[in-house]
N, C-alpha and C. Protein backbone atom coordinates (compact mmCIF):
# COMPACT_ATOMS: atom_id res chain seq x y z
N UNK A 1 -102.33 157.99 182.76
CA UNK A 1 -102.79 158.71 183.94
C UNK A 1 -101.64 159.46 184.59
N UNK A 2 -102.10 160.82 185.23
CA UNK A 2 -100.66 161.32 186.26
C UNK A 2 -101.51 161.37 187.55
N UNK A 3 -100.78 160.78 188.27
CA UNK A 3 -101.05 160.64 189.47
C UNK A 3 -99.81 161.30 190.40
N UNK A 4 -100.60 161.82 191.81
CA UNK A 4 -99.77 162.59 192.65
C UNK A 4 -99.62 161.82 194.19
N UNK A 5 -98.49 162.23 194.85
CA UNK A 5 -98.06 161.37 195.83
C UNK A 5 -97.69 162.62 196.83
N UNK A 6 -98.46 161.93 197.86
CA UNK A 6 -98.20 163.08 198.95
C UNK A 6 -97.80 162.21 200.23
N UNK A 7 -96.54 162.66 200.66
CA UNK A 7 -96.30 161.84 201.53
C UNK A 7 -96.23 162.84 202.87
N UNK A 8 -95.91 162.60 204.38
CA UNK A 8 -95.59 163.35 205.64
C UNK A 8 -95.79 162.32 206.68
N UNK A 9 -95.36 162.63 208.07
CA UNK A 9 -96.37 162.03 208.92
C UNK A 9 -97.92 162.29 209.40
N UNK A 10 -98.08 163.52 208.96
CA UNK A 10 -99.54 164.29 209.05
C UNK A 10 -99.68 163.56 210.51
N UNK A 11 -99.06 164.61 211.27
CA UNK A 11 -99.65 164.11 213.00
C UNK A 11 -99.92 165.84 213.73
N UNK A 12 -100.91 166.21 212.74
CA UNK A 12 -102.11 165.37 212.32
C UNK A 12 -102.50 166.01 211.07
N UNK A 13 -102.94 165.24 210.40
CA UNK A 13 -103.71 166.44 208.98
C UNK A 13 -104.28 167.04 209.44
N UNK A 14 -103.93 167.99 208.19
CA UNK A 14 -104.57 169.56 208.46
C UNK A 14 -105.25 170.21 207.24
N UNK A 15 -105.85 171.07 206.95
CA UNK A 15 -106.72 171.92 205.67
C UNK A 15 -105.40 172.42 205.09
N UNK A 16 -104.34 172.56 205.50
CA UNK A 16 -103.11 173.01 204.62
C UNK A 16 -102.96 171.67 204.05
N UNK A 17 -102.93 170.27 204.06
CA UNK A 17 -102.71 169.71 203.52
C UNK A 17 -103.70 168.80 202.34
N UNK A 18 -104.77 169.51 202.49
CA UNK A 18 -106.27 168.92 201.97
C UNK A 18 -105.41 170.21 200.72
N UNK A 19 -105.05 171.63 201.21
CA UNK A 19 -105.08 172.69 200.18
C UNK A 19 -104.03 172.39 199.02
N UNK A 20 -102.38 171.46 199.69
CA UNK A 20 -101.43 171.13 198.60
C UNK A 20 -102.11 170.32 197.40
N UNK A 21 -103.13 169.30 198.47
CA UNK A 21 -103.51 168.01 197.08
C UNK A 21 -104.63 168.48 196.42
N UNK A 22 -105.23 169.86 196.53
CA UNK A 22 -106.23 170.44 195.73
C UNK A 22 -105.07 171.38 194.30
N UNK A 23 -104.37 171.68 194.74
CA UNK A 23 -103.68 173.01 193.80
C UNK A 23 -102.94 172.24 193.11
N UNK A 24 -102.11 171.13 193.53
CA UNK A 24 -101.31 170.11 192.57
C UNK A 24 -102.21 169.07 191.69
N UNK A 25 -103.65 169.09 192.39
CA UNK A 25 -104.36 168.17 191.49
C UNK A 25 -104.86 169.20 190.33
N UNK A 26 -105.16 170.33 190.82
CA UNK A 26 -105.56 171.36 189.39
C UNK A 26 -104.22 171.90 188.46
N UNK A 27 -102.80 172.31 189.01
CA UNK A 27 -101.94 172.30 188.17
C UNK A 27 -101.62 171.45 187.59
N UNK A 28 -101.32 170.53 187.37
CA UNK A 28 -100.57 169.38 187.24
C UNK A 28 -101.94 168.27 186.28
N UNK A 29 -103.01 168.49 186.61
CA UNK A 29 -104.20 168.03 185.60
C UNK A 29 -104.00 166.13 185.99
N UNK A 30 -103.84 166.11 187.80
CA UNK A 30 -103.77 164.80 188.13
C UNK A 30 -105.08 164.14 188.16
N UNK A 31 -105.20 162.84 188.00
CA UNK A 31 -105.98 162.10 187.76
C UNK A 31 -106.26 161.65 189.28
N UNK A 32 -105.50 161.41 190.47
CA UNK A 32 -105.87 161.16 191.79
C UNK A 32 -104.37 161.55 192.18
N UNK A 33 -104.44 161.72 193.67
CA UNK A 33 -103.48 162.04 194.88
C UNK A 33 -103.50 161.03 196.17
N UNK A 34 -102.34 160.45 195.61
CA UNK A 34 -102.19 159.34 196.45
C UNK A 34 -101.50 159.83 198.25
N UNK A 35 -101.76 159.83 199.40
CA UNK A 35 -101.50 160.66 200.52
C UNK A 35 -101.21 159.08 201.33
N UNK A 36 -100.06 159.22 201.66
CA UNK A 36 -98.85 158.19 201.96
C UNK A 36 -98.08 158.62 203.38
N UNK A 37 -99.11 158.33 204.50
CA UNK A 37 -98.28 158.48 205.49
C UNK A 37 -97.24 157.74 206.10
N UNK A 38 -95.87 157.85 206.51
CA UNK A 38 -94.80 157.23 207.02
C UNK A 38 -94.83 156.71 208.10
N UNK A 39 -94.17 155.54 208.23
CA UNK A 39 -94.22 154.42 209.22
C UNK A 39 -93.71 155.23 210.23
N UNK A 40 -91.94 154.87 210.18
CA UNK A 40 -90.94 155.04 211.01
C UNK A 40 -90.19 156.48 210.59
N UNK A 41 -90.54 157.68 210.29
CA UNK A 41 -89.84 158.86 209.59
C UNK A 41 -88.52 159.19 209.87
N UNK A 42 -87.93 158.83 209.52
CA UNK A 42 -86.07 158.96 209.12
C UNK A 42 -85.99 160.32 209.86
N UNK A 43 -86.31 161.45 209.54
CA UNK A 43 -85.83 162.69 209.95
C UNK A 43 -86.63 163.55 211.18
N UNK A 44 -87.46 162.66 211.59
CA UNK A 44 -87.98 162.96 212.97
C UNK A 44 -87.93 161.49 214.03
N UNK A 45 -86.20 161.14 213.65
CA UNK A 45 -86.14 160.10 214.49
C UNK A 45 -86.14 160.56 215.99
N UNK A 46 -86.18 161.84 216.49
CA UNK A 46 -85.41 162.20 218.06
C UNK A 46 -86.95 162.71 218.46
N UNK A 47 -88.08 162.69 217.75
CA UNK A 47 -89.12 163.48 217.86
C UNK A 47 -90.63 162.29 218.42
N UNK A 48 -91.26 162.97 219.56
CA UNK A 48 -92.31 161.70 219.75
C UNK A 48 -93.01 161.95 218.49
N UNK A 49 -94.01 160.38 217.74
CA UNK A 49 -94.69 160.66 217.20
C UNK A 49 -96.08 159.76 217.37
N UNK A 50 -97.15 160.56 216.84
CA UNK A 50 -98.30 159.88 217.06
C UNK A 50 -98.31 157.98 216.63
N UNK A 51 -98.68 157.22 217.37
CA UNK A 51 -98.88 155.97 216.92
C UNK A 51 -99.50 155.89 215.57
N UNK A 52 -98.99 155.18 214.43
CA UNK A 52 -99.37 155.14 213.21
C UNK A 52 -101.31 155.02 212.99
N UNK A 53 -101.47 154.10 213.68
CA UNK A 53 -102.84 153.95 213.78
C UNK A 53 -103.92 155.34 213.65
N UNK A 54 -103.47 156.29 214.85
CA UNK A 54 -104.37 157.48 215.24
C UNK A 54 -103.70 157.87 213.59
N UNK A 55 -102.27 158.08 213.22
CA UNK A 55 -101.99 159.35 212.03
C UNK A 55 -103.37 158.93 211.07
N UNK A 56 -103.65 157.01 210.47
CA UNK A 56 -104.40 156.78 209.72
C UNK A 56 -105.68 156.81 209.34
N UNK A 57 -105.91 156.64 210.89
CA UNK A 57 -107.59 156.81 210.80
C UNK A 57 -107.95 158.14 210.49
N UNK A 58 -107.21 159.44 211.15
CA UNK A 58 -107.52 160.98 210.76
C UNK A 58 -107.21 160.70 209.61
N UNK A 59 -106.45 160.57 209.02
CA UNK A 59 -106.20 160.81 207.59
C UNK A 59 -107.61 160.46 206.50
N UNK A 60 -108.29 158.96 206.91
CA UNK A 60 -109.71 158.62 206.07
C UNK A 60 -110.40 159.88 206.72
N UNK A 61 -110.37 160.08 207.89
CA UNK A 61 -111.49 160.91 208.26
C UNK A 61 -111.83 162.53 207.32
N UNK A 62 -110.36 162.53 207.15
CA UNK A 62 -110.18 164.00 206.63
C UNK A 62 -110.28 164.03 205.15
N UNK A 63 -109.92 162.74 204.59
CA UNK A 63 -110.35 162.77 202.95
C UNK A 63 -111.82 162.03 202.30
N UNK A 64 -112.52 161.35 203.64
CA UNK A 64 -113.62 161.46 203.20
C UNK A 64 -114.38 161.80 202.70
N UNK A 65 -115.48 161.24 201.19
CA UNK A 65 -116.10 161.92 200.45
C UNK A 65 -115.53 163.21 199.24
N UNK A 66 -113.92 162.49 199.19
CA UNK A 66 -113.07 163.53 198.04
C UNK A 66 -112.47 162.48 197.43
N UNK A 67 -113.33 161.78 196.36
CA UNK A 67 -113.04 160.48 195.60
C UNK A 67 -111.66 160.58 194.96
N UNK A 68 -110.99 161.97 194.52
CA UNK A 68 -109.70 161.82 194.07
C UNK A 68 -108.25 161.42 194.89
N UNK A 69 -108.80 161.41 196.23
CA UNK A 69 -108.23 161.43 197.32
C UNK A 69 -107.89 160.21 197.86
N UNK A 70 -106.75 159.53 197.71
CA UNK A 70 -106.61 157.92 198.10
C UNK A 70 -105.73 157.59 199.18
N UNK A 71 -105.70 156.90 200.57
CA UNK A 71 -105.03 156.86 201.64
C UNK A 71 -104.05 155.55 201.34
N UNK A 72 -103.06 155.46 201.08
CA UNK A 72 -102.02 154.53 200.88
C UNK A 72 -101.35 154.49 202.79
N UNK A 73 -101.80 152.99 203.24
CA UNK A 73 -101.18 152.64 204.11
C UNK A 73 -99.76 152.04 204.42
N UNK A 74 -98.93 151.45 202.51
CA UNK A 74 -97.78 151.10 202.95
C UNK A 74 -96.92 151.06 203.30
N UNK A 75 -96.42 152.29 203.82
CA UNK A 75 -95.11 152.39 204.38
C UNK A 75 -95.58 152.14 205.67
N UNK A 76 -96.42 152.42 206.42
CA UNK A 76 -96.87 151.74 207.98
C UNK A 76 -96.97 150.18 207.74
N UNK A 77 -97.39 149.67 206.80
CA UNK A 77 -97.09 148.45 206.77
C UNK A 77 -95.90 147.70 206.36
N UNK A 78 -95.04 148.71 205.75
CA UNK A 78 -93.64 148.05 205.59
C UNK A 78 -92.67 148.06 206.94
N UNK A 79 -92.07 147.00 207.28
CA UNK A 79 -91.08 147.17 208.16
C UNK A 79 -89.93 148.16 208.21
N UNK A 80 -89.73 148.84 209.35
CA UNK A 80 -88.01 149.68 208.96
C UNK A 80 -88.41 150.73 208.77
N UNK A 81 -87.35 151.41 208.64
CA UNK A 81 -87.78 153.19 208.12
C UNK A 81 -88.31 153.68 206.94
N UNK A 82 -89.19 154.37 206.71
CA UNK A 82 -90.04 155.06 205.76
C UNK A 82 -88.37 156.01 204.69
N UNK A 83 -88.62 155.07 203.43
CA UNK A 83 -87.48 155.91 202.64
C UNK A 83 -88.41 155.82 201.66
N UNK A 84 -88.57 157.31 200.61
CA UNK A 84 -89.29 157.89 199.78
C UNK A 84 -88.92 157.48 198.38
N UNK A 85 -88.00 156.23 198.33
CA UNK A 85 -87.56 155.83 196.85
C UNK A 85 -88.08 154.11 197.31
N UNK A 86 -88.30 153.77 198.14
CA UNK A 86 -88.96 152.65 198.27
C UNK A 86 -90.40 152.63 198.35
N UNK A 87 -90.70 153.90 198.23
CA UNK A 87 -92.29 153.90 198.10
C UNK A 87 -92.37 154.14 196.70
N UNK A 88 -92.24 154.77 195.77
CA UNK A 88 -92.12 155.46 194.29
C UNK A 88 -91.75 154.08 193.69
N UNK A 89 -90.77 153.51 194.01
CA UNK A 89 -90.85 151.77 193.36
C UNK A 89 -91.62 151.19 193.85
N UNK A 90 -92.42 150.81 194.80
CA UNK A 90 -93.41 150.14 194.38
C UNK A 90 -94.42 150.67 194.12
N UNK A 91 -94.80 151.86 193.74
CA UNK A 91 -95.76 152.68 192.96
C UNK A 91 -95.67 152.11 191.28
N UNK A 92 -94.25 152.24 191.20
CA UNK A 92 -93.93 152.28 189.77
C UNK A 92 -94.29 150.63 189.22
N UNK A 93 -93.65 149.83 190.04
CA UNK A 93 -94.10 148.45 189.58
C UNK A 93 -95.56 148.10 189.61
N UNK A 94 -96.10 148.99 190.57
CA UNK A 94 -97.63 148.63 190.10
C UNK A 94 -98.36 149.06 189.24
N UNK A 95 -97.49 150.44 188.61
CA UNK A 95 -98.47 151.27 187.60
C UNK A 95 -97.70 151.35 186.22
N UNK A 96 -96.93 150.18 186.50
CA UNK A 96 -96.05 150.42 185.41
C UNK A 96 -95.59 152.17 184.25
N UNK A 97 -94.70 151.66 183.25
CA UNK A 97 -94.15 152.79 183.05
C UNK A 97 -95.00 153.81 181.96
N UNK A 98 -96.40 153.78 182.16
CA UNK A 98 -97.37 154.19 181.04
C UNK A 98 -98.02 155.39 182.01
N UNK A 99 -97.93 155.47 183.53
CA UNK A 99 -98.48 156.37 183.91
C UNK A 99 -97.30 157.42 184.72
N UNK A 100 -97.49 158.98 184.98
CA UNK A 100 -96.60 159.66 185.29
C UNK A 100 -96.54 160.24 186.35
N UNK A 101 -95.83 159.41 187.81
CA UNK A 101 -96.09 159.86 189.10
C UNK A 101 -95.12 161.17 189.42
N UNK A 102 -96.11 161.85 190.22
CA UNK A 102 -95.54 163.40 190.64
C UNK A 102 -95.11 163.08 192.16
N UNK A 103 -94.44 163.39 192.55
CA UNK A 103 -93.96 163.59 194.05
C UNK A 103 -93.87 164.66 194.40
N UNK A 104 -94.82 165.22 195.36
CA UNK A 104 -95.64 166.71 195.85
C UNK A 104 -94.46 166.85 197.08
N UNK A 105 -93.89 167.80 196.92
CA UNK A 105 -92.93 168.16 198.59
C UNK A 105 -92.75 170.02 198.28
N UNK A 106 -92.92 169.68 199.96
CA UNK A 106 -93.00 171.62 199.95
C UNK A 106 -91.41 171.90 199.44
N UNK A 107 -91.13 173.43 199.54
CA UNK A 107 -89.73 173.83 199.13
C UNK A 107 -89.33 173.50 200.17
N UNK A 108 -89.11 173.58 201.39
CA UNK A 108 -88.73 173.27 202.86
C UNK A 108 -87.73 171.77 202.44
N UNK A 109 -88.39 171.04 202.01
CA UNK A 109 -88.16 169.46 201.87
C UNK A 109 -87.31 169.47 200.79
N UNK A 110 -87.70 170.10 199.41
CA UNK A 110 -86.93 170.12 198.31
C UNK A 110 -85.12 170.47 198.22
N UNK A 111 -85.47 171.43 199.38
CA UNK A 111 -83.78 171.92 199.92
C UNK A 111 -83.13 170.43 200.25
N UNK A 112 -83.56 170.11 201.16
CA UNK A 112 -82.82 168.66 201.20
C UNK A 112 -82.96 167.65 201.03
N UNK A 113 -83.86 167.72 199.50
CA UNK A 113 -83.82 166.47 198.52
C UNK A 113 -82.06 165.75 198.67
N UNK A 114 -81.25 166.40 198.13
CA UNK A 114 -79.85 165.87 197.99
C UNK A 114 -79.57 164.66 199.11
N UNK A 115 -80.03 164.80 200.28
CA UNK A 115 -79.58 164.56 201.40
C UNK A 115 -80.10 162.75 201.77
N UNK A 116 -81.45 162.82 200.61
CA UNK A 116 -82.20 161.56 200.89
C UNK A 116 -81.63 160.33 200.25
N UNK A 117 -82.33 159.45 200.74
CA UNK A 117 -81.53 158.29 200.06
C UNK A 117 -81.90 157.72 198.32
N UNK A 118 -80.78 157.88 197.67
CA UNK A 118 -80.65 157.36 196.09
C UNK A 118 -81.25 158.36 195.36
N UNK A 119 -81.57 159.96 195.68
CA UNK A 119 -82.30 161.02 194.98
C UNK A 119 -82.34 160.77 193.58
N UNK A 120 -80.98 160.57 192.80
CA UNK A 120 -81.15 160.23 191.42
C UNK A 120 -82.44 158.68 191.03
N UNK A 121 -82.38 158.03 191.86
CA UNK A 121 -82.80 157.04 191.37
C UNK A 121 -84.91 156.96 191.36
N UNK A 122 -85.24 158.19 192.44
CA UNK A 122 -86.06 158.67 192.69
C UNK A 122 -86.51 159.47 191.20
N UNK A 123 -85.79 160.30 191.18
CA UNK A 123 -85.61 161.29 190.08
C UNK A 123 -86.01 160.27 188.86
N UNK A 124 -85.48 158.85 188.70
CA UNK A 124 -85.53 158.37 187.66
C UNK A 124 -87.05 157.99 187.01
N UNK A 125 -87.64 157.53 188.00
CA UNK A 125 -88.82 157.04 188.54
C UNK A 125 -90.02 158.10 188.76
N UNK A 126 -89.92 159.37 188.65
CA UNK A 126 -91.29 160.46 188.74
C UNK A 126 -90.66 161.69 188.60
N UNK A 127 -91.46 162.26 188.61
CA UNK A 127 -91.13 163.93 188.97
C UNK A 127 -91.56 164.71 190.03
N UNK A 128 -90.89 165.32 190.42
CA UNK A 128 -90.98 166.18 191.72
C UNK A 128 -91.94 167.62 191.24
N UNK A 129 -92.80 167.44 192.11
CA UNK A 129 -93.49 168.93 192.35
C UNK A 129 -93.42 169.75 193.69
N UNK A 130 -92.93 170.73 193.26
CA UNK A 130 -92.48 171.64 194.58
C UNK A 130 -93.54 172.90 194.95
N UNK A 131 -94.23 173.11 196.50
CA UNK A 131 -94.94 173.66 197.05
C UNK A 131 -94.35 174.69 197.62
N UNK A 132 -94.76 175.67 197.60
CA UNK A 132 -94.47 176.82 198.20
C UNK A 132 -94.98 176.89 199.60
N UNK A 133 -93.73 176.94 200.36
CA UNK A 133 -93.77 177.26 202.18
C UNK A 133 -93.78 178.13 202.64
N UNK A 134 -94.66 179.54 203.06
CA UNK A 134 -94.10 180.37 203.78
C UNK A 134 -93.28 179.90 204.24
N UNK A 135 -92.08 181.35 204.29
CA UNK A 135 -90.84 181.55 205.55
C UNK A 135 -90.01 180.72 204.54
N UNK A 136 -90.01 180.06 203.48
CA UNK A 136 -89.05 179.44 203.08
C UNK A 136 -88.96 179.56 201.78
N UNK A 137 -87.93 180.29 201.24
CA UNK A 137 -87.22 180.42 199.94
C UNK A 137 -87.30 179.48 199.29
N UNK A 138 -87.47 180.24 197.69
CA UNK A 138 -87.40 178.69 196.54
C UNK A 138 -86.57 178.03 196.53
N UNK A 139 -86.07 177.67 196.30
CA UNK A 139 -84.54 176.52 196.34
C UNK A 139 -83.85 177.17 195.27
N UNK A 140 -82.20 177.10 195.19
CA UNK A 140 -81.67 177.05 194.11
C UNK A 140 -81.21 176.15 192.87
N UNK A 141 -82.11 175.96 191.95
CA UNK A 141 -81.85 174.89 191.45
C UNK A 141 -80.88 174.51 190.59
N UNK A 142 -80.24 175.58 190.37
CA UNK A 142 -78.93 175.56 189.96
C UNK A 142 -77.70 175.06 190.85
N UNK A 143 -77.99 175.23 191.73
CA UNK A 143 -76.92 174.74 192.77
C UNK A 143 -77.19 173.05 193.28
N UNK A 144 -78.86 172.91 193.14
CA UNK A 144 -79.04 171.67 193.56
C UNK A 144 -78.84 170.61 191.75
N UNK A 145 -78.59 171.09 190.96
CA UNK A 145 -78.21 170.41 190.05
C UNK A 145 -76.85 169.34 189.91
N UNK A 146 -76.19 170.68 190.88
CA UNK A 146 -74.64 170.08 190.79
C UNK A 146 -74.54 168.94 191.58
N UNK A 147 -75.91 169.20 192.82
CA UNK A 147 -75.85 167.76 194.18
C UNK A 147 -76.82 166.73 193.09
N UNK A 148 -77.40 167.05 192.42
CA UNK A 148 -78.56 165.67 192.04
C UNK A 148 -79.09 166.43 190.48
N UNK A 149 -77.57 165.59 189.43
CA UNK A 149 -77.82 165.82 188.41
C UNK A 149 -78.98 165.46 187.84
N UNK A 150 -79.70 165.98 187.16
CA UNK A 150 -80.87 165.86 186.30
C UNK A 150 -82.31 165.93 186.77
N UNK A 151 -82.17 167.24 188.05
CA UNK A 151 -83.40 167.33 188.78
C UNK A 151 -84.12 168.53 187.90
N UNK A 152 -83.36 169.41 187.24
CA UNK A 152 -83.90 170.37 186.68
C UNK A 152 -84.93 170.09 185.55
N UNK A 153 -85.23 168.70 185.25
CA UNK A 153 -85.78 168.15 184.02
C UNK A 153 -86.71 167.48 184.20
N UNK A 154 -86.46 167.29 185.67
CA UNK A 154 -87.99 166.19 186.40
C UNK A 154 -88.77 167.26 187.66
N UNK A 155 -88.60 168.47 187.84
CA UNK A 155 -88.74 169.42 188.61
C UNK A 155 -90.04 170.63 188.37
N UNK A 156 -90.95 170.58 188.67
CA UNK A 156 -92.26 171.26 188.46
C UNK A 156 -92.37 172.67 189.69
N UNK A 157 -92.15 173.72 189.90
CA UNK A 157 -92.24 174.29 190.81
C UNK A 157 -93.61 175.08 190.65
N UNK A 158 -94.36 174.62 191.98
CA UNK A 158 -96.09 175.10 191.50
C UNK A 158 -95.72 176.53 192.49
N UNK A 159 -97.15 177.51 192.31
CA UNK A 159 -96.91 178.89 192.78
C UNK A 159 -97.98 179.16 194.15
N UNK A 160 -98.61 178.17 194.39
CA UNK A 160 -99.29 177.64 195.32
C UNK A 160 -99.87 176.37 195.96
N UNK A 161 -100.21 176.01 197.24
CA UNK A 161 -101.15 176.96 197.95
C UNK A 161 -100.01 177.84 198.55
N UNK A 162 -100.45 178.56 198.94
CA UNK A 162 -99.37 179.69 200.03
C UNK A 162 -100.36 179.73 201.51
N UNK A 163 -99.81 178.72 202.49
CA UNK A 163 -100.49 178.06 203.48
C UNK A 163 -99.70 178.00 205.01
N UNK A 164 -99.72 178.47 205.71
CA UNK A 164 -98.97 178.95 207.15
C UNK A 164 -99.45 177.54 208.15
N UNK A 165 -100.22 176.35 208.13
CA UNK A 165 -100.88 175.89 208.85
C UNK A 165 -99.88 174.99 208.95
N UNK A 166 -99.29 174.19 210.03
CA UNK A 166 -98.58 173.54 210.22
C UNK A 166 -98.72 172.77 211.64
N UNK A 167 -98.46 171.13 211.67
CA UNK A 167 -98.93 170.23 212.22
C UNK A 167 -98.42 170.72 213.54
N UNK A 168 -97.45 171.12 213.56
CA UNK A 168 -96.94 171.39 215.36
C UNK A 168 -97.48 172.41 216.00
N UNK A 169 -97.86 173.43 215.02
CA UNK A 169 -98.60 174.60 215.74
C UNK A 169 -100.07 173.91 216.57
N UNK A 170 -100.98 173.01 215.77
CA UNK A 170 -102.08 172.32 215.78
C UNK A 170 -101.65 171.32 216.95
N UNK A 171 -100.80 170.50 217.37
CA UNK A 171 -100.56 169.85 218.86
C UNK A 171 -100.76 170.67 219.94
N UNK A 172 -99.87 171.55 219.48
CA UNK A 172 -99.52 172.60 220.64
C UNK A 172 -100.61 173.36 220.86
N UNK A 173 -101.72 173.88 220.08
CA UNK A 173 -103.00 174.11 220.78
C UNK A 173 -104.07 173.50 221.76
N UNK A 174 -103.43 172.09 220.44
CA UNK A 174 -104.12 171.09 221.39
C UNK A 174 -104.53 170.85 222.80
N UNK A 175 -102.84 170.84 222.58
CA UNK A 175 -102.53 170.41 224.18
C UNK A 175 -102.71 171.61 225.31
N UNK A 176 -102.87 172.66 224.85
CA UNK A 176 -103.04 173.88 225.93
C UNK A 176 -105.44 174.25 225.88
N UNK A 177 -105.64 172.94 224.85
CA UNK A 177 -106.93 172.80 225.17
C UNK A 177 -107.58 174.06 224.40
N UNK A 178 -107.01 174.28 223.31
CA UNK A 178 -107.63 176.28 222.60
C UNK A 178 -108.59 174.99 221.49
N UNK A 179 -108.62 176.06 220.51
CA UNK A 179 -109.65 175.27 219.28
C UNK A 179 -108.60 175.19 218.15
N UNK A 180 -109.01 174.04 217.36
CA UNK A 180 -108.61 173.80 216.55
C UNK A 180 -109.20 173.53 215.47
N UNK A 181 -110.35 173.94 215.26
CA UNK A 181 -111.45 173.46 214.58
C UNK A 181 -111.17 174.36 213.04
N UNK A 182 -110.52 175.28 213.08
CA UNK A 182 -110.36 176.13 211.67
C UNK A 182 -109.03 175.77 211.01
N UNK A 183 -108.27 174.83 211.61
CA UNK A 183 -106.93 174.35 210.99
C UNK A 183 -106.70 172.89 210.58
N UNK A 184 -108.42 172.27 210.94
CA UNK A 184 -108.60 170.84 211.04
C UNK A 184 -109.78 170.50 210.14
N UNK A 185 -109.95 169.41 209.73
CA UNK A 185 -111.85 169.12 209.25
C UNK A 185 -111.84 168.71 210.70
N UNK A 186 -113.77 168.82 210.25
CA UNK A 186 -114.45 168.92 211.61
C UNK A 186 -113.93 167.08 212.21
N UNK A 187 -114.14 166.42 211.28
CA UNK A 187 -113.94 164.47 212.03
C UNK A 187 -112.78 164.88 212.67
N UNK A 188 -111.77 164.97 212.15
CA UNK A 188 -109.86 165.01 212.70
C UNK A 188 -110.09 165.67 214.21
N UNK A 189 -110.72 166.65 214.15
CA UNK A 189 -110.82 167.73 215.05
C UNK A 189 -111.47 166.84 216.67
N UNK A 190 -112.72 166.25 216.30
CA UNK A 190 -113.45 165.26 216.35
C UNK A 190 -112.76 164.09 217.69
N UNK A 191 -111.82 163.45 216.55
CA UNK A 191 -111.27 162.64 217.05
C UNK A 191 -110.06 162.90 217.63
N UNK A 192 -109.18 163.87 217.76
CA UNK A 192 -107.94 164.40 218.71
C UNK A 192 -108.80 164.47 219.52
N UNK A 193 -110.12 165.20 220.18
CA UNK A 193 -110.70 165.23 221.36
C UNK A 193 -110.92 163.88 221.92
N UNK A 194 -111.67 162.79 221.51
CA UNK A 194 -112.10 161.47 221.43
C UNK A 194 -110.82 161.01 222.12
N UNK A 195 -109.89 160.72 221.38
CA UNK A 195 -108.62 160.17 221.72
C UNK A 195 -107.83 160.91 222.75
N UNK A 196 -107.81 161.90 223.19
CA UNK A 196 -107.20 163.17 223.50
C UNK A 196 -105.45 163.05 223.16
N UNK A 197 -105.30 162.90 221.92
CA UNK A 197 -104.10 162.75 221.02
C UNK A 197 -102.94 163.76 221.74
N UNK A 198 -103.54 164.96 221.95
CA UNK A 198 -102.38 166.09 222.16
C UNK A 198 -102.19 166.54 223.28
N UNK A 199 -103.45 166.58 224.78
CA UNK A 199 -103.83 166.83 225.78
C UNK A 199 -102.65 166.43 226.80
């Protein structure tokens, strides 16, 4: 089986992110897309973030009724900070080494793959599939070779979705009370009102 791994804080999912795990599940000829939201996120430590709870429940709400579509709660259930090579191992020990996990990250993120913790050892363990970000250049992967030998060999660069929708733009409407209903499924949408998440 190849299976795909989508990780973020998704605060809050959005149809840009329903669109990555549709285009990587048709390139890539994945068998399911595993969508792995983060506990404690390392690189939005200075940043408020939604209580894990609200990120999870939108998240079922929004992949409801898309059977390829699977909500992995463990890194909210692991203690400590959300690191992306402690999730991929225990992926790997559960699916042992017969199936071939993809790790979906936009180019945005791919730039500072180098930067994360044990990249090679990540690298060892799946392959990276890279999304195209507006506003953000492909990466050089020649240059990121020299930071994290042997990425060029585990490295998939897909040519879409090409998707502008982004979680902070979607608060920030929120909270000024506009609609959000065309950047959201209708439940997510739903429930930021319910909760008044962004207000």
């Amino acid at each position: 089986m190849k299976i795909g791994v989508l990780g973020g804080t998704f605060d809050p999912v959005h149809r840009g992110h329903i669109l990555v795990a549709e285009a990587a599940r048709d390139a890539l000829s994945l068998s399911e897309v595993l969508v792995v939201p983060t506990g404690q996120p390392i690189l939005k430590a200075d940043e408020r973030v939604t209580p894990a709870i609200h990120r999870l429940a939108m998240l079922r709400l929004a992949v409801a009724g898309i059977p390829w579509i699977k909500v992995s709660a463990m890194e909210i259930e692991r203690n400590g900070p959300s690191y992306t090579v402690d999730t991929i191992a225990v992926l790997r020990k559960q699916r042992g080494d017969a199936d071939d996990i993809y790790f979906i990250i936009g180019w945005d993120g791919l730039e500072r793959f180098p930067e994360w913790r044990e990249p090679e050892r990540i690298l060892s363990m799946c392959f990276i599939a890279a999304v195209p970000r507006p506003g953000f250049p492909r990466p050089d992967i020649r240059s990121m070779e020299k930071s994290v030998p042997g990425i060029t060999k585990r490295l998939v660069f897909l040519d879409k979705p090409l998707t502008d929708i982004n979680s902070t733009a979607i608060r920030e409407k929120a909270a000024k009370g506009e609609s959000i209903d065309n950047l959201v499924p209708g439940p997510v949408a739903d429930y930021i009102n319910e909760h008044k998440l962004y207000g």
